[in-house]
Every structure is written in structure tokens, then in C-alpha cells.
Protein backbone atom coordinates (compact mmCIF):
# COMPACT_ATOMS: atom_id res chain seq x y z
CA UNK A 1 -56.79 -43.75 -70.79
CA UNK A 2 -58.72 -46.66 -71.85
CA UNK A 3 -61.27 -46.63 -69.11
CA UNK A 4 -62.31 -43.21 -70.11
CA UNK A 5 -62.96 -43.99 -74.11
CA UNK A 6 -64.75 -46.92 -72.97
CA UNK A 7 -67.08 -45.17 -70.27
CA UNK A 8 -67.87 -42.36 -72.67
CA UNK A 9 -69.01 -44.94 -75.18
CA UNK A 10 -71.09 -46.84 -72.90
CA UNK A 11 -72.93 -44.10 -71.90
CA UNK A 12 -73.88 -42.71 -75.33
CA UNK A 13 -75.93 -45.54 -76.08
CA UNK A 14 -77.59 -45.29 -72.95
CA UNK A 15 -78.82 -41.46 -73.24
CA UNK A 16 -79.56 -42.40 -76.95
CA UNK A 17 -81.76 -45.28 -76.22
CA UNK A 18 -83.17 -43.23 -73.31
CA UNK A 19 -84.29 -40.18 -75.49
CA UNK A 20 -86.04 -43.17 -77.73
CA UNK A 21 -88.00 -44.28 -74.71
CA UNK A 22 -88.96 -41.16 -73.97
CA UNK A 23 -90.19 -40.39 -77.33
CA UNK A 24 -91.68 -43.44 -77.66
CA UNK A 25 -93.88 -43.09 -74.47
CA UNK A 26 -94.95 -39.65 -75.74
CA UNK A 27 -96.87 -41.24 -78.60
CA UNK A 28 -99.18 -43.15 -76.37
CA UNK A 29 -102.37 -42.98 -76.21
CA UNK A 30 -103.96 -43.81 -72.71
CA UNK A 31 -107.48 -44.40 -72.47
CA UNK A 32 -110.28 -42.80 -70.50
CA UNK A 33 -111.87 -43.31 -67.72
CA UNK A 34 -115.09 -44.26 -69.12
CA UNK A 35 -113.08 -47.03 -71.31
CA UNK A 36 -110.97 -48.11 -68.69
CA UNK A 37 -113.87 -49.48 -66.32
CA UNK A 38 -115.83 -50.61 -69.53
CA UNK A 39 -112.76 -53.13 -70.63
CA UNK A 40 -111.75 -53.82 -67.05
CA UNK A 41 -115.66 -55.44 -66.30
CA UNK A 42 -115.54 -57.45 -69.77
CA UNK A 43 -111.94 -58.50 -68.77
CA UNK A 44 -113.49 -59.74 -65.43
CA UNK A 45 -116.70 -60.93 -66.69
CA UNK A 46 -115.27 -63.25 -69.24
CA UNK A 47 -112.54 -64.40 -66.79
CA UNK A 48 -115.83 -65.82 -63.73
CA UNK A 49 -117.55 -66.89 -66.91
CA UNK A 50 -114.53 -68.87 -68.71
CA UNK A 51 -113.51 -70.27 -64.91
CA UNK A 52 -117.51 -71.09 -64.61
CA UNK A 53 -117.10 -73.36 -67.54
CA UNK A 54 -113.94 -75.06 -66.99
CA UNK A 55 -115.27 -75.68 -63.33
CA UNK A 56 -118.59 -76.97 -64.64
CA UNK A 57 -116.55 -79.32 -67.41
CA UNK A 58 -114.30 -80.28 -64.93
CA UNK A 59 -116.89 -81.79 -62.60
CA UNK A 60 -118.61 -83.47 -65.67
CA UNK A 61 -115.44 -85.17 -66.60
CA UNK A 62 -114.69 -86.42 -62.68
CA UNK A 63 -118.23 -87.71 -62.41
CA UNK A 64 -117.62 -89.70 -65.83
CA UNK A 65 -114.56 -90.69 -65.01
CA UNK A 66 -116.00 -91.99 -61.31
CA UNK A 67 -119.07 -93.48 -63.19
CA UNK A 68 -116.09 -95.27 -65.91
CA UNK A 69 -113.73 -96.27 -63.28
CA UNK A 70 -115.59 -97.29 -60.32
């Protein structure tokens, strides 16, 4: 008798916060094509150029550090 108030109570939560989901995904707004490929190459262009940098810091400091140490 218990099991059954307790199942029916778990699942109304469930459906509830299922319907919210699916309400929720509804109000998205995914983007084109176009503005897909534009942010994915700036993504991608900043990520070489910001691993270009640390790579080129990164060398300075060794050589310094050689140079400091030894």
C-alpha cells in the first residue's frame, strides 16, 4: 500500500520536470549555418593564436631561465 503512494509520487515530479525541459528546449534559438562556421573559425583561430603565444613565452622564459641558471 505504501509502495504504490510512494511510486505515484515519484513519478509526478519526473513528468513535471520533464514537460519543463521540453518547454524549455522549445525556446531555443539555434544558430545558422552561416554563424555556426563564422564562430567555430574565430573559436579556432584564437585558440592556434593564444597556444602560439604561450608557446612563444614559454620558450622565452626556458631560455632565461637556462641563461639565469646555467
Amino acid at each position: 500500500m505504501g509502495e504504490t503512494a510512494n511510486s505515484t509520487a515519484e513519478k509526478a515530479p519526473k513528468k513535471s520536470w520533464f514537460k519543463g525541459l521540453k518547454s524549455e528546449f522549445k525556446k531555443i534559438i539555434w544558430p545558422d549555418k552561416e554563424h555556426l562556421v563564422k564562430q567555430s573559425v574565430a573559436v579556432i583561430t584564437v585558440t592556434i593564436i593564444l597556444g602560439a603565444i604561450i608557446y612563444f613565452l614559454d620558450t622565452v622564459f626556458d631560455y632565461g631561465m637556462g641563461f639565469i641558471i646555467g
